[in-house]
C-alpha atoms as a PDB file:
ATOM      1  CA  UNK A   1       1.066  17.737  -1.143  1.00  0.00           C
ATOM      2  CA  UNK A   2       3.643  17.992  -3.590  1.00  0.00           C
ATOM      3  CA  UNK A   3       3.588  14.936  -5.994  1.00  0.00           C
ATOM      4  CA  UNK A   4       5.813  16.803  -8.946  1.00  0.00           C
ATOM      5  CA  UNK A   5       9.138  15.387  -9.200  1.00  0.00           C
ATOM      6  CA  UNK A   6      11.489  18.224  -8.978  1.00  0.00           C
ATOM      7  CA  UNK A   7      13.710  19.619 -11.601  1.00  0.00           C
ATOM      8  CA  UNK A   8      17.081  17.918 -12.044  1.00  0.00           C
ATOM      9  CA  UNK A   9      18.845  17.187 -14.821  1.00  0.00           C
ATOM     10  CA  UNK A  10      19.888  13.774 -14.918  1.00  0.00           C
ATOM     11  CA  UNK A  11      24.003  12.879 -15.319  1.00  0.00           C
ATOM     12  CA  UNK A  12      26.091  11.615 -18.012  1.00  0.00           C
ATOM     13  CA  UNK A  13      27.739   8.506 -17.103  1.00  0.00           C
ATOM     14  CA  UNK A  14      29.777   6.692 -19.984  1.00  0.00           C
ATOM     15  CA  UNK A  15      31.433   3.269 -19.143  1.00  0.00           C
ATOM     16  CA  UNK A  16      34.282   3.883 -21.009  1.00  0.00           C
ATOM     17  CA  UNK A  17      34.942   7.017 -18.101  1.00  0.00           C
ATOM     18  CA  UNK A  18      34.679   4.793 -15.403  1.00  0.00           C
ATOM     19  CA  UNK A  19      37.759   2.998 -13.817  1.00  0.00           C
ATOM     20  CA  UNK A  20      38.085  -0.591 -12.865  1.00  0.00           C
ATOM     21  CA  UNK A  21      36.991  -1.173  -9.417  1.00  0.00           C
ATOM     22  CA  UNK A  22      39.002  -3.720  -7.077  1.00  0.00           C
ATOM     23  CA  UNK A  23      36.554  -7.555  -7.081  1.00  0.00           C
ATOM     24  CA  UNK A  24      34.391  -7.902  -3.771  1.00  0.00           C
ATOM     25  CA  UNK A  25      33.280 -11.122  -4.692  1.00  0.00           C
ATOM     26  CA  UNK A  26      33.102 -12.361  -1.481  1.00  0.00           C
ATOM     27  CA  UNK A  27      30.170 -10.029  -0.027  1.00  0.00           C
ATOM     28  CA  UNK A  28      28.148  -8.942  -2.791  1.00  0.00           C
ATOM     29  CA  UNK A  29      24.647 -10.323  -1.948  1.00  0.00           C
ATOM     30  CA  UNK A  30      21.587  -9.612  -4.775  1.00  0.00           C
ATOM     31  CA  UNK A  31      18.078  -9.100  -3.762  1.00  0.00           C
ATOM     32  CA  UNK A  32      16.281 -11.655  -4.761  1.00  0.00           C
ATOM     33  CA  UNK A  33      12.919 -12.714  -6.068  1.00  0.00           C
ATOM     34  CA  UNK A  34      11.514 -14.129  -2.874  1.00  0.00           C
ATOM     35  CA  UNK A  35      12.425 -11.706  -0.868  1.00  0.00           C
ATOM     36  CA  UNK A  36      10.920  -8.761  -3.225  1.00  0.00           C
ATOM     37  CA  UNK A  37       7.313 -11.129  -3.896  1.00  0.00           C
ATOM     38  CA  UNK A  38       7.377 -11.306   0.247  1.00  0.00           C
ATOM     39  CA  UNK A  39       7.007  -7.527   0.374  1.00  0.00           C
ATOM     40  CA  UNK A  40       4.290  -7.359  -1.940  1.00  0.00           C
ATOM     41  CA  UNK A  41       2.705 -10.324  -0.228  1.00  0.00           C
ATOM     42  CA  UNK A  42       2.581  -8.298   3.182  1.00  0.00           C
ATOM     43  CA  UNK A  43       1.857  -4.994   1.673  1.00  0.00           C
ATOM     44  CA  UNK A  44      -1.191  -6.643   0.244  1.00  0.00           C
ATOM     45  CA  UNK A  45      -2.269  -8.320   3.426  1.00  0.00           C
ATOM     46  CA  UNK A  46      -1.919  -5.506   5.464  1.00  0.00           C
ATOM     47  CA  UNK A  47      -4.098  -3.311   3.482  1.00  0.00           C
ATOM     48  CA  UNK A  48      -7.010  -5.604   2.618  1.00  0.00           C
ATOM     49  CA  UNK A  49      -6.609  -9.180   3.144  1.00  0.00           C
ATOM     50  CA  UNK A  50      -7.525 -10.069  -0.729  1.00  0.00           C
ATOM     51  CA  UNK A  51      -5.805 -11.102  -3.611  1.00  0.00           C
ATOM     52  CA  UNK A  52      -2.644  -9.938  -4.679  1.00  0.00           C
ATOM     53  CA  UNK A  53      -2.916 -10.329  -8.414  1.00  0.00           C
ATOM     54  CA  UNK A  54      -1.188  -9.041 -11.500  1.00  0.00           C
ATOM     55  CA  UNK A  55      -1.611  -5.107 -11.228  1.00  0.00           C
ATOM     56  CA  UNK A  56      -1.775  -5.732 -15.122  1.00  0.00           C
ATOM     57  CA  UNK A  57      -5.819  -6.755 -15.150  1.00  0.00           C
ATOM     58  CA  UNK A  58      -7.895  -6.639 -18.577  1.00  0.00           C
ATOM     59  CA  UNK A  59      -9.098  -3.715 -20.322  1.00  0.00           C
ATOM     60  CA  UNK A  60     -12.326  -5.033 -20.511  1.00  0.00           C
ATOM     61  CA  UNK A  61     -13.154  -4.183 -17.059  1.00  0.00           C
ATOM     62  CA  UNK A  62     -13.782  -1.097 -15.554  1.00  0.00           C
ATOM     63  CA  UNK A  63     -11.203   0.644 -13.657  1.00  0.00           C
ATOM     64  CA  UNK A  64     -12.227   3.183 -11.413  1.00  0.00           C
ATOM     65  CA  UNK A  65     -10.717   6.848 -10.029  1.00  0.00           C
ATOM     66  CA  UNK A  66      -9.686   7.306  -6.724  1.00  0.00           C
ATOM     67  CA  UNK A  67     -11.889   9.838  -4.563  1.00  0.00           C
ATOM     68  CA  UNK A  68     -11.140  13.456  -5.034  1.00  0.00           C
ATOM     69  CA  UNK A  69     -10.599  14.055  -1.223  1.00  0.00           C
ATOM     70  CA  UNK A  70      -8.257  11.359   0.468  1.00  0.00           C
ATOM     71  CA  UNK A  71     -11.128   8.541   1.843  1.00  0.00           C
ATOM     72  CA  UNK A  72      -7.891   6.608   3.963  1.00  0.00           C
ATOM     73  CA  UNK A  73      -4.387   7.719   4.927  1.00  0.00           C
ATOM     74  CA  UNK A  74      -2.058   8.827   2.246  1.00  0.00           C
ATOM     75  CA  UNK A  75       1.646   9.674   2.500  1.00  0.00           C
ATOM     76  CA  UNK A  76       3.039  12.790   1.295  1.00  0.00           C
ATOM     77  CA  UNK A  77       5.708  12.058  -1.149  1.00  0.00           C
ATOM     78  CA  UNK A  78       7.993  13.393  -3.648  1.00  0.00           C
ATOM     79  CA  UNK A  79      10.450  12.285  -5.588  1.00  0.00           C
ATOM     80  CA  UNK A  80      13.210  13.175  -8.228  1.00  0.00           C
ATOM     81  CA  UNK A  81      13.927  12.594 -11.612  1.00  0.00           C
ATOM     82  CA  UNK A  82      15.704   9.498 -12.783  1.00  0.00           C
ATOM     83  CA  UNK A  83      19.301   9.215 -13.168  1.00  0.00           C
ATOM     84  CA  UNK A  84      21.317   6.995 -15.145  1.00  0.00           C
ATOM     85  CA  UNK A  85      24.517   4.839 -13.417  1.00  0.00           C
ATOM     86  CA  UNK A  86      27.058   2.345 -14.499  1.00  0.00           C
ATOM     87  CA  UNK A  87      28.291   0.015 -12.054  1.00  0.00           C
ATOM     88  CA  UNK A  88      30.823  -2.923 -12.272  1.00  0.00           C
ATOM     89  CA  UNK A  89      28.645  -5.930 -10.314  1.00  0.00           C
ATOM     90  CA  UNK A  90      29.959  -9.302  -9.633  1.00  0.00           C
ATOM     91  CA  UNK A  91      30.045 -11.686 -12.580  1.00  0.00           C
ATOM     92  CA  UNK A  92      29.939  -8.997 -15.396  1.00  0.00           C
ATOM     93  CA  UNK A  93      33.613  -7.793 -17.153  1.00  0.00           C
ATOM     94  CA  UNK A  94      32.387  -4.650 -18.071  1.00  0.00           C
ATOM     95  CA  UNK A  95      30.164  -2.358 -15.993  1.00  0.00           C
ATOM     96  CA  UNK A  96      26.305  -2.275 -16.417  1.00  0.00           C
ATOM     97  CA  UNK A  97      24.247   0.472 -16.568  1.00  0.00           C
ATOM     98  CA  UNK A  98      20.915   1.198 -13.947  1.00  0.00           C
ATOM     99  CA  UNK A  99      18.033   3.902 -13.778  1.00  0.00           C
ATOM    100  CA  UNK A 100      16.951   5.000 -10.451  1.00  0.00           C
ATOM    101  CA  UNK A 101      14.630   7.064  -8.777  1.00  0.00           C
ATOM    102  CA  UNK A 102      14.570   8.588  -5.500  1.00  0.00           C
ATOM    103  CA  UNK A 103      12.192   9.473  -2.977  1.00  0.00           C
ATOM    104  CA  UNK A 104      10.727  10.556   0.469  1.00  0.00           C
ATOM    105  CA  UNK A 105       7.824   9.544   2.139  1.00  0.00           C
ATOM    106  CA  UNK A 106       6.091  11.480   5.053  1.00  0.00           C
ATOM    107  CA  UNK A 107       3.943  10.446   7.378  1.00  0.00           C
ATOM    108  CA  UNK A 108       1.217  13.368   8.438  1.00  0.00           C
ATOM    109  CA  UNK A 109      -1.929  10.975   8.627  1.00  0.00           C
ATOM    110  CA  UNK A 110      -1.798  11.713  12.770  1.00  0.00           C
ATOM    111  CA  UNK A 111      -1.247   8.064  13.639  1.00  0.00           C
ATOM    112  CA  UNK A 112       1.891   5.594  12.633  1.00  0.00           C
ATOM    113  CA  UNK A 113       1.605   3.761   9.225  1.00  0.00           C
ATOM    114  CA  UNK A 114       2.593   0.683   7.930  1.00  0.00           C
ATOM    115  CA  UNK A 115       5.015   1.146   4.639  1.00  0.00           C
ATOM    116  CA  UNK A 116       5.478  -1.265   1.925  1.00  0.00           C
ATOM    117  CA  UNK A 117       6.735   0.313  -1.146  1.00  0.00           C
ATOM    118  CA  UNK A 118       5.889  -1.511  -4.442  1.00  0.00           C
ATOM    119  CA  UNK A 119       7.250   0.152  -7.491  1.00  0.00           C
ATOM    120  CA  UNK A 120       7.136  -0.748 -11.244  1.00  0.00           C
ATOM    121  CA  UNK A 121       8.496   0.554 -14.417  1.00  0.00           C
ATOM    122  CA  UNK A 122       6.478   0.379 -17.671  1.00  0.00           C
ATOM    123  CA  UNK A 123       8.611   0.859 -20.489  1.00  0.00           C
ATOM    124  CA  UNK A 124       8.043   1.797 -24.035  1.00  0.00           C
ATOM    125  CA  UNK A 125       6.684  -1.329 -24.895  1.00  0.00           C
ATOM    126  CA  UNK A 126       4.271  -2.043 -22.557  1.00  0.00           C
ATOM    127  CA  UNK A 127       6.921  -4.084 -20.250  1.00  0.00           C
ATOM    128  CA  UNK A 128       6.770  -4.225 -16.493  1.00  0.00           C
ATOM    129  CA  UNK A 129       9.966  -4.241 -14.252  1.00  0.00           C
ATOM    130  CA  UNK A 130       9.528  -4.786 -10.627  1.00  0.00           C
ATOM    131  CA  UNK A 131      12.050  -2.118  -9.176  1.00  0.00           C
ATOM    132  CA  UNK A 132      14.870  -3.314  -6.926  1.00  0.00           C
ATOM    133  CA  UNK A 133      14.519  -6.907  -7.949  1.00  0.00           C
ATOM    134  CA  UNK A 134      17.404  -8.683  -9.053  1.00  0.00           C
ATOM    135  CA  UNK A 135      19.813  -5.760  -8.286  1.00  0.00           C
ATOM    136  CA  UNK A 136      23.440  -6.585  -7.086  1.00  0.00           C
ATOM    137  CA  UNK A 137      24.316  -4.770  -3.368  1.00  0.00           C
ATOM    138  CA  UNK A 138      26.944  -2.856  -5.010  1.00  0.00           C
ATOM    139  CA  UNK A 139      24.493  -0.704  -7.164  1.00  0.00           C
ATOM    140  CA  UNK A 140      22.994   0.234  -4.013  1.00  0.00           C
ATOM    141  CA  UNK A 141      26.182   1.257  -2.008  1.00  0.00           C
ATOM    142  CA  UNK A 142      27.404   3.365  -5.338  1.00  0.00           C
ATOM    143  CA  UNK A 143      24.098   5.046  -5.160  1.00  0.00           C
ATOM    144  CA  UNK A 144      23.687   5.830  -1.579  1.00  0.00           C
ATOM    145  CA  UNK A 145      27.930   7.297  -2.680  1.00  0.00           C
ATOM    146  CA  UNK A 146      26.520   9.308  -5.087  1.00  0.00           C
ATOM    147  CA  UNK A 147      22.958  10.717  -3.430  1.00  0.00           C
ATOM    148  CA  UNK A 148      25.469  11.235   0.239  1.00  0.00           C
ATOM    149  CA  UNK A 149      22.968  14.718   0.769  1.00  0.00           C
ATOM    150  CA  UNK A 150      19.772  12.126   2.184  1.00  0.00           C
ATOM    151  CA  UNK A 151      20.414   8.809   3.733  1.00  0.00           C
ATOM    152  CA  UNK A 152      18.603   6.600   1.412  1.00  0.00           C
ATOM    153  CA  UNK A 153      17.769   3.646   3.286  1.00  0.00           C
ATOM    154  CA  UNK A 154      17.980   0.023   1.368  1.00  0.00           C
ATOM    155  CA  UNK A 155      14.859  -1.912  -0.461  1.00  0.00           C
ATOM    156  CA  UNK A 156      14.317  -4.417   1.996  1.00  0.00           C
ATOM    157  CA  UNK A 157      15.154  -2.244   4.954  1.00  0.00           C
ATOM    158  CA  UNK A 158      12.242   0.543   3.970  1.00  0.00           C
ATOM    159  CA  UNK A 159       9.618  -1.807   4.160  1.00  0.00           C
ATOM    160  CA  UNK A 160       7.754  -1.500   8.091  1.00  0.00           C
ATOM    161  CA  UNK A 161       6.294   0.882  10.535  1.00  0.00           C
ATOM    162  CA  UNK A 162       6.624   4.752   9.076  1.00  0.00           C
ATOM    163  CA  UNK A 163       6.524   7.733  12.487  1.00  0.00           C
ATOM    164  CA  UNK A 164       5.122  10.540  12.460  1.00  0.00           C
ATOM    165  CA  UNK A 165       6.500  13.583  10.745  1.00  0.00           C
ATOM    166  CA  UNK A 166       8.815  15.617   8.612  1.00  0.00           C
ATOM    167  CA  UNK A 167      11.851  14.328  10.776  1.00  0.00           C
ATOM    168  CA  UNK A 168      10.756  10.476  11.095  1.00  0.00           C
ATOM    169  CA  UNK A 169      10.410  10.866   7.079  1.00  0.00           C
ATOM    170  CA  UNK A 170      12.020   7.949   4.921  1.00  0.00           C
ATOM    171  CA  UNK A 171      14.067   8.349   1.777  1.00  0.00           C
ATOM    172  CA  UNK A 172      14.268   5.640  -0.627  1.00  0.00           C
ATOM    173  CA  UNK A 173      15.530   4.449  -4.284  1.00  0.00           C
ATOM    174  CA  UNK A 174      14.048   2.558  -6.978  1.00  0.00           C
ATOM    175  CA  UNK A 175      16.469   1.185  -8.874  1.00  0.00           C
ATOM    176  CA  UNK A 176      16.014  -1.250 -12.128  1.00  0.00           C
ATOM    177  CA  UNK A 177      18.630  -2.467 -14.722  1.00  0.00           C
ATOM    178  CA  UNK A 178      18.607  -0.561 -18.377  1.00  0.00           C
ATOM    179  CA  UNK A 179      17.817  -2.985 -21.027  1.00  0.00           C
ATOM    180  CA  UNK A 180      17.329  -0.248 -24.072  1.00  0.00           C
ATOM    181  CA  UNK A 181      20.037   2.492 -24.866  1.00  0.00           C
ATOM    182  CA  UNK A 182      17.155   4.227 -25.671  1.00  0.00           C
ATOM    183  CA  UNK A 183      14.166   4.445 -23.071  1.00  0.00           C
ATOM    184  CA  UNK A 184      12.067   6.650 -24.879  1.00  0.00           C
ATOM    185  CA  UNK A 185       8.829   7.465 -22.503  1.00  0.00           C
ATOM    186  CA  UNK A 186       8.034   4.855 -19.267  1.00  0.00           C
ATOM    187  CA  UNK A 187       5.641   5.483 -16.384  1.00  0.00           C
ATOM    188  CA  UNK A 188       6.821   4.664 -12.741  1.00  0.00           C
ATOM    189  CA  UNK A 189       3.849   3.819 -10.780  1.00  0.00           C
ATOM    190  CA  UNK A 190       4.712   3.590  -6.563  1.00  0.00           C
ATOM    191  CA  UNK A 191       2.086   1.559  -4.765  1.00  0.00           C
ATOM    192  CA  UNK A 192       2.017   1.676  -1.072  1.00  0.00           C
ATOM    193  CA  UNK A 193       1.803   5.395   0.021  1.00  0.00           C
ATOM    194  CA  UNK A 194      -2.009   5.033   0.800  1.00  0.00           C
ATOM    195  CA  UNK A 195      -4.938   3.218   2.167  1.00  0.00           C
ATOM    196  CA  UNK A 196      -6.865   3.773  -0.705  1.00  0.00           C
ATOM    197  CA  UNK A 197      -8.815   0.891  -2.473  1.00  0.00           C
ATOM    198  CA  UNK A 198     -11.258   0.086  -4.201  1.00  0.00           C
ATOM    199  CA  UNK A 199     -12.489  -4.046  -6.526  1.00  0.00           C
ATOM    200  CA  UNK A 200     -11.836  -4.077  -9.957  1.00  0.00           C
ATOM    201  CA  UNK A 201     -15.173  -4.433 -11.574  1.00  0.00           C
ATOM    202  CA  UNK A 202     -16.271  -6.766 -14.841  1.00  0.00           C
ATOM    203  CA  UNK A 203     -18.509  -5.884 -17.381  1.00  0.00           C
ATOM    204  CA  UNK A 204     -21.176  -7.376 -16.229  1.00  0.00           C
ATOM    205  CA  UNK A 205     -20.881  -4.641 -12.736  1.00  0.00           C
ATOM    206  CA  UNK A 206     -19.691  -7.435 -10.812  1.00  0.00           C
ATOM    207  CA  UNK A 207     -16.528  -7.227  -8.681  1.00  0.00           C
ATOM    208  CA  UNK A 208     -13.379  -9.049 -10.954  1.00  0.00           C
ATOM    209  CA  UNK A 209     -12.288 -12.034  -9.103  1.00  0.00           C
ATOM    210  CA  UNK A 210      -8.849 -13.563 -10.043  1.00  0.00           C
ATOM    211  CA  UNK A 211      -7.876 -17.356 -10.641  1.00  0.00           C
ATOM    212  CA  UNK A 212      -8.536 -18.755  -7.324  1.00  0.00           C
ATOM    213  CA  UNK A 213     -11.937 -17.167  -7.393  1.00  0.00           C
ATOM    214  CA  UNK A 214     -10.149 -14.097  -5.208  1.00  0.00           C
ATOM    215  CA  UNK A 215     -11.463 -10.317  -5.563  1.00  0.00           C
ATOM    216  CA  UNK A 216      -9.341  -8.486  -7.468  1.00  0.00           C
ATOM    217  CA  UNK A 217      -8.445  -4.993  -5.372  1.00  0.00           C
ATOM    218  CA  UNK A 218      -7.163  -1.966  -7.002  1.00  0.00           C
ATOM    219  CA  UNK A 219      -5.033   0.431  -4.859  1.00  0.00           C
ATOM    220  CA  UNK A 220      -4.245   4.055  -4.942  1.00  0.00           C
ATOM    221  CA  UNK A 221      -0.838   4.516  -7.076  1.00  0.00           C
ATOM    222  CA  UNK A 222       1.136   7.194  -7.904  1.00  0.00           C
ATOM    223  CA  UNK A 223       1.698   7.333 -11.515  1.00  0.00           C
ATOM    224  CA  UNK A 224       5.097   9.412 -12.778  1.00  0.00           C
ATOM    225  CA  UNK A 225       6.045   9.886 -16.297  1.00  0.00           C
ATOM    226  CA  UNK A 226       9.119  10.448 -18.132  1.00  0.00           C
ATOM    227  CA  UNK A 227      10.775  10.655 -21.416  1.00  0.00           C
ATOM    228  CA  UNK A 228      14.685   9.869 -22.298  1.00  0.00           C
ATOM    229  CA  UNK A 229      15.725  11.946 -25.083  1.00  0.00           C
ATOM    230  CA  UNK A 230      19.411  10.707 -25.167  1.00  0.00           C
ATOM    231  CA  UNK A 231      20.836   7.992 -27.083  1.00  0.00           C
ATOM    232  CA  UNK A 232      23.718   5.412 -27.183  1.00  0.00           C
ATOM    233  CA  UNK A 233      26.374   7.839 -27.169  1.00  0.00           C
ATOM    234  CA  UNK A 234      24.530  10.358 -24.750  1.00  0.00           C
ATOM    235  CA  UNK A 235      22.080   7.886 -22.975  1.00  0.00           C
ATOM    236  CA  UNK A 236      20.056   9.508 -20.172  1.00  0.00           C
ATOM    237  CA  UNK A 237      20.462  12.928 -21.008  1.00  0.00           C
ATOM    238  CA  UNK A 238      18.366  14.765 -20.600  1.00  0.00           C
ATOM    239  CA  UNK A 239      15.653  13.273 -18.838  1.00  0.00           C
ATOM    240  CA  UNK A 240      11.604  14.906 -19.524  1.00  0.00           C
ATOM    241  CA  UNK A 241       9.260  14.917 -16.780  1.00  0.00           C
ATOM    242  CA  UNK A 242       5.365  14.221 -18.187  1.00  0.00           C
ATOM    243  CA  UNK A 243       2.285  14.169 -16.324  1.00  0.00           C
ATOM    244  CA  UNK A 244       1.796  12.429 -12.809  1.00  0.00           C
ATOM    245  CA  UNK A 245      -0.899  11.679 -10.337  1.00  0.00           C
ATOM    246  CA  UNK A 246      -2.978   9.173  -8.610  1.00  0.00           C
ATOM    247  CA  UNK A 247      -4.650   6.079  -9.905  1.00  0.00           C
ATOM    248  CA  UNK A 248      -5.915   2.964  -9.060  1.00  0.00           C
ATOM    249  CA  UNK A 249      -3.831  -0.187 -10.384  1.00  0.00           C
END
């Protein structure tokens, strides 16, 4: 399986370059927070039935490694390297610049999957960004302009019953608003491409509970890692790929 992202330089879009776009104010709809927690709520229900806590957990407890030979169905998947976008979105005067990733998931487990993509960013900082919240309709439609080679299906659209093979595969976008001019390094971590998991345990052995008194479950993640060597003149160029591969989170 390949999980490398593959090689490709990243554009150079600066908002000065980019011409005023006619208003659509009238059908501009953003994704919103309820919608994005209800695919995380049924993408933890469908794989275990436990707690869907915080992915961030403490360090004080032990996290484990997932198996060395797949023990439940796992997507293939690859993906490639971010790019940088400006986009003028309703209620801003001056366009507003995005990151996004995208990717395709296959389905070669032999039987029909259930998909529910959850992906976060981790920024310099230690931040977390849930990818796709919050963003505006017309970042979407500018992307699936730009990326016209694969039809890149929408966030909320993805999410549901995955076929069997290379030509039922599904290509999606993780998308997330830029909030430093200068990234730096920041791990992508996409939950949801396997069956994998496995309880979070304390210190004292015992498995983590949350809370409500719920087991905490850890699930198989792919773990990508970049660095942005550009800055506010040449932001997102170019864009490093670091080390990636599975872990539990």
């Amino acid at each position: 399986m390949n999980t490398t992202p593959s090689n490709r330089r990243s554009s150079l879009f600066v908002p000065q370059r980019i011409a005023r776009m006619t208003a659509r104010n009238s059908a501009r709809i953003i994704i919103s927070a309820a919608a994005i927690a209800a695919v995380v709520t049924a993408f933890s229900a469908t794989l275990t039935g436990t707690s869907s806590s915080s992915f961030l957990v403490s360090t004080a407890h032990a996290f484990p490694t997932p198996a060395i030979a797949p023990v439940a169905w796992q997507l293939n998947f690859t993906s490639e390297l971010p790019r940088r976008i400006t986009v003028e979105v309703p209620g801003s005067n001056v366009p507003k610049a995005f990151w996004y990733v995208t990717y395709t998931a296959t389905n070669n487990t032999g039987t029909e999957q259930m998909f529910f993509p959850v992906i976060e960013i981790v920024d310099k900082s230690g931040n977390v960004t849930l990818a796709n919240k919050g963003v505006a309709t017309r970042v979407f439609e500018r992307i699936q302009e730009r990326e016209r080679a694969r039809p890149i299906i929408f966030p909320l659209q993805i999410a549901g019953t995955i076929l069997q093979g290379e030509d039922q595969a599904k290509f999606g976008v993780a998308v997330w608003e830029e909030t430093d001019a200068r990234p730096g390094t920041f791990q992508i971590y996409f939950a949801g491409l396997s069956g994998e998991v496995q309880p979070l345990v304390g210190s004292d052995g015992k498995p983590a509970v949350d809370a409500e008194g719920k087991t905490i479950t850890l699930r198989k993640t792919m773990q990508l890692e970049y660095t942005v060597r550009g800055d506010e003149l040449y932001a997102g160029d170019p864009v490093v790929a670091g080390a990636s591969g599975w872990v539990m989170r």
